[in-house]
Protein backbone atom coordinates (compact mmCIF):
# COMPACT_ATOMS: atom_id res chain seq x y z
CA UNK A 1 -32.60 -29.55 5.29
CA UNK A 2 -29.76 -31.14 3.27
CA UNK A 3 -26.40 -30.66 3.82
CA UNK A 4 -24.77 -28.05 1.03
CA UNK A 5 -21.58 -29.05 -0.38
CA UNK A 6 -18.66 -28.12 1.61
CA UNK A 7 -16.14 -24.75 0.65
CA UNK A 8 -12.80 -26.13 1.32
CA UNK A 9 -9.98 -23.01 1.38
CA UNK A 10 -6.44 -22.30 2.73
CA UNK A 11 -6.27 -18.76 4.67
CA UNK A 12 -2.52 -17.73 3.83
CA UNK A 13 -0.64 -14.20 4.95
CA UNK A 14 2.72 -13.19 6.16
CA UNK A 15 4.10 -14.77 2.48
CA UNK A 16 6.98 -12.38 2.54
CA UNK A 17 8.83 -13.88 -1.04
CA UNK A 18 12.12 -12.26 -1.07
CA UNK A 19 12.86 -11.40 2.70
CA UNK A 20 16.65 -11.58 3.55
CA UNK A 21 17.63 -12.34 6.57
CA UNK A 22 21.43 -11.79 8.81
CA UNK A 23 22.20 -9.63 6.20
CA UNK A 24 21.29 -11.70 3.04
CA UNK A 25 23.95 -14.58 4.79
CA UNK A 26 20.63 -16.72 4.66
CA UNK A 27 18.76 -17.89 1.71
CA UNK A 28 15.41 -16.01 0.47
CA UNK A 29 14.36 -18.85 -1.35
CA UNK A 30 13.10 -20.23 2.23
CA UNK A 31 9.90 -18.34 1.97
CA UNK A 32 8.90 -19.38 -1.76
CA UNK A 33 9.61 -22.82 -0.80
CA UNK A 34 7.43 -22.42 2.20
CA UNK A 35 5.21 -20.82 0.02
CA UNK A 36 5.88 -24.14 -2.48
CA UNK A 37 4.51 -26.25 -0.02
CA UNK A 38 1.10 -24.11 0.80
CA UNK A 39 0.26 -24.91 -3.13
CA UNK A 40 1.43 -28.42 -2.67
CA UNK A 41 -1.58 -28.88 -0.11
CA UNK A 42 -3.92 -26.85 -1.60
CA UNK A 43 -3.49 -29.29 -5.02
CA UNK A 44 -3.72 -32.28 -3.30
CA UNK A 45 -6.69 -30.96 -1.22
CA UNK A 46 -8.10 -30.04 -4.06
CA UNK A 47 -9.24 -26.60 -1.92
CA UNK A 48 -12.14 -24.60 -3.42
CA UNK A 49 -9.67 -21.37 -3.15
CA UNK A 50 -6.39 -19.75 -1.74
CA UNK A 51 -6.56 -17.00 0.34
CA UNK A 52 -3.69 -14.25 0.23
CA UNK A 53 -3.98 -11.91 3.47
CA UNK A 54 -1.57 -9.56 2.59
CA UNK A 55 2.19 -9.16 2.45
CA UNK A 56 2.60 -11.89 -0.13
CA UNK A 57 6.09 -9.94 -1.08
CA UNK A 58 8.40 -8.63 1.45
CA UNK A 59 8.89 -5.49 -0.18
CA UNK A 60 7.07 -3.26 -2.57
CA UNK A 61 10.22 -2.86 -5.27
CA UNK A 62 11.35 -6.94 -5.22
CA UNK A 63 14.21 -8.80 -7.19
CA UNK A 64 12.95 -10.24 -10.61
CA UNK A 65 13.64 -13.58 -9.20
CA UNK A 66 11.75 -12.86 -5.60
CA UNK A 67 8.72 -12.45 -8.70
CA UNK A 68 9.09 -15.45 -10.56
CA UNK A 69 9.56 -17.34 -7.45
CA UNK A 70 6.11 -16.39 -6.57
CA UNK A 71 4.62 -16.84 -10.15
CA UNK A 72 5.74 -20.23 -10.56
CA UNK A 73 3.51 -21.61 -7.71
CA UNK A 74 0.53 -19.23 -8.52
CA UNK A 75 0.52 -20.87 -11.97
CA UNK A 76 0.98 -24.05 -10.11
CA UNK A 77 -2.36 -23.18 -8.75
CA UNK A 78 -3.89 -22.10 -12.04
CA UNK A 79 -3.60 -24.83 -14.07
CA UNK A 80 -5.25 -26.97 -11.49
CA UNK A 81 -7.78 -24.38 -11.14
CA UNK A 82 -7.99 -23.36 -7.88
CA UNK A 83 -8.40 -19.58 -7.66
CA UNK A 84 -6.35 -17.05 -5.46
CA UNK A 85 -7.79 -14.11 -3.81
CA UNK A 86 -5.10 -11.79 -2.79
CA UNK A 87 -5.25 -8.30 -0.74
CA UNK A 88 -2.14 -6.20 -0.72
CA UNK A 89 -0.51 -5.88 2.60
CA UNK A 90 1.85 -3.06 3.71
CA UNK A 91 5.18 -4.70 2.80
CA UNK A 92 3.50 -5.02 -0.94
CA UNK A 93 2.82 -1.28 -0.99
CA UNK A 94 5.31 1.48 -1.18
CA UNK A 95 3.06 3.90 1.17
CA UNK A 96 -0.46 3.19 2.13
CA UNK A 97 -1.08 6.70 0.56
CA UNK A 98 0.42 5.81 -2.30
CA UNK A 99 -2.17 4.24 -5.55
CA UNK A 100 0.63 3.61 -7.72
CA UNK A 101 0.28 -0.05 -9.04
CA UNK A 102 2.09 -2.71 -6.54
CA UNK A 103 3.15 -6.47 -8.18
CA UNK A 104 -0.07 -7.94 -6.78
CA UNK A 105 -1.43 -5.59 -9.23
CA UNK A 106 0.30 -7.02 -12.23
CA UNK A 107 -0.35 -10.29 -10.69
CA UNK A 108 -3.71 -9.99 -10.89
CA UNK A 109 -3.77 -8.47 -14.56
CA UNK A 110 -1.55 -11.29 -15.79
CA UNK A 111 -4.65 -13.18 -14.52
CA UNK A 112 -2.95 -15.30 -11.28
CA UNK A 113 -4.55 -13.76 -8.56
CA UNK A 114 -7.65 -11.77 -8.00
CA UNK A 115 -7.13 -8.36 -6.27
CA UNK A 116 -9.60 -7.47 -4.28
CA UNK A 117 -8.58 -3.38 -3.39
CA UNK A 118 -11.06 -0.47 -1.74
CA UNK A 119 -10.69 2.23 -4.41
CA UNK A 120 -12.14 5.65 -3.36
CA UNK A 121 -14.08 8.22 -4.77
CA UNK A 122 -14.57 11.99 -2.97
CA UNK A 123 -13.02 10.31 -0.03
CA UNK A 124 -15.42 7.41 0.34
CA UNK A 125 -15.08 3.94 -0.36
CA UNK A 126 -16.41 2.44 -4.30
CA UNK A 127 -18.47 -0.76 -3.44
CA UNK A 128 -18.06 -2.49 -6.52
CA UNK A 129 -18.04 -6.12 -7.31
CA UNK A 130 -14.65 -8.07 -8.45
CA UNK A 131 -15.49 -9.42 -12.24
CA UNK A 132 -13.33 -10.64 -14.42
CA UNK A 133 -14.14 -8.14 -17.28
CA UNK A 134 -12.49 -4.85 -15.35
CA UNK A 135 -10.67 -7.26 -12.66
CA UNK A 136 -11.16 -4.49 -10.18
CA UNK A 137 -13.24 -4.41 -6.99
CA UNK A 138 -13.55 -5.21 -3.08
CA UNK A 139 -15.16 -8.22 -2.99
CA UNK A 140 -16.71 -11.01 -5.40
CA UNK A 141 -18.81 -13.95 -5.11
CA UNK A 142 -17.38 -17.63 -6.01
CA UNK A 143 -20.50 -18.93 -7.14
């Protein structure tokens, strides 16, 4: 049996661009940076993808500059080509009950991430691939 060629990835959640803390007394840019240095290591790993568990945001309605914050190092990671996977946690969401379209969404139609999301149908989960075509879907196969 030979060996297959390794899948190199980083697993990444918890992002929270644009959380304040004391009060806003402390910077928010500590969590992009953090964030900064995530894509740093996945470039020079050159890792296969990037994994976004959820809560990439802090908050479902973010500053404009909480959102180019976290563009700049997803296109970071596009232009070397390494593909991010992204599911929406509850801080990107207004209301789990709520469909309305979070920034992960635009995200992924502005072609940075890939959002993989459970839509339903008469109450029951869609199982549908992820394609780039309708860039919808729950999950998707890297080749």
């Amino acid at each position: 049996m030979k060996p297959t060629q390794s899948l190199k990835f980083i697993h990444i959640g918890d992002v929270h661009i644009g959380k304040e803390r004391m009060g806003g007394d402390l910077p928010s840019r500590d969590f992009s940076e953090a964030f900064d240095q995530v894509v740093d290591a996945a470039v020079r790993e050159k890792v296969s993808f990037v994994l976004i568990a959820g809560d990439f945001f802090d908050k479902a309605r973010i500053e404009p500059n909480h959102l180019a914050e976290g563009e700049v190092g997803l296109r970071r990671l596009a232009s070397a080509g390494i593909p991010v996977i992204a599911t929406e946690g509850n801080h990107d969401v207004l209301s789990s009950y709520d469909d309305r379209p979070s920034w992960l969404t635009y995200l992924n139609s502005a072609g940075l991430v890939r959002l993989v999301r459970t839509d339903f149908n008469a109450g029951q989960p869609d199982m549908k691939e992820w394609t780039d075509s309708d860039r919808r879907g729950n999950w998707l196969d890297l080749g």
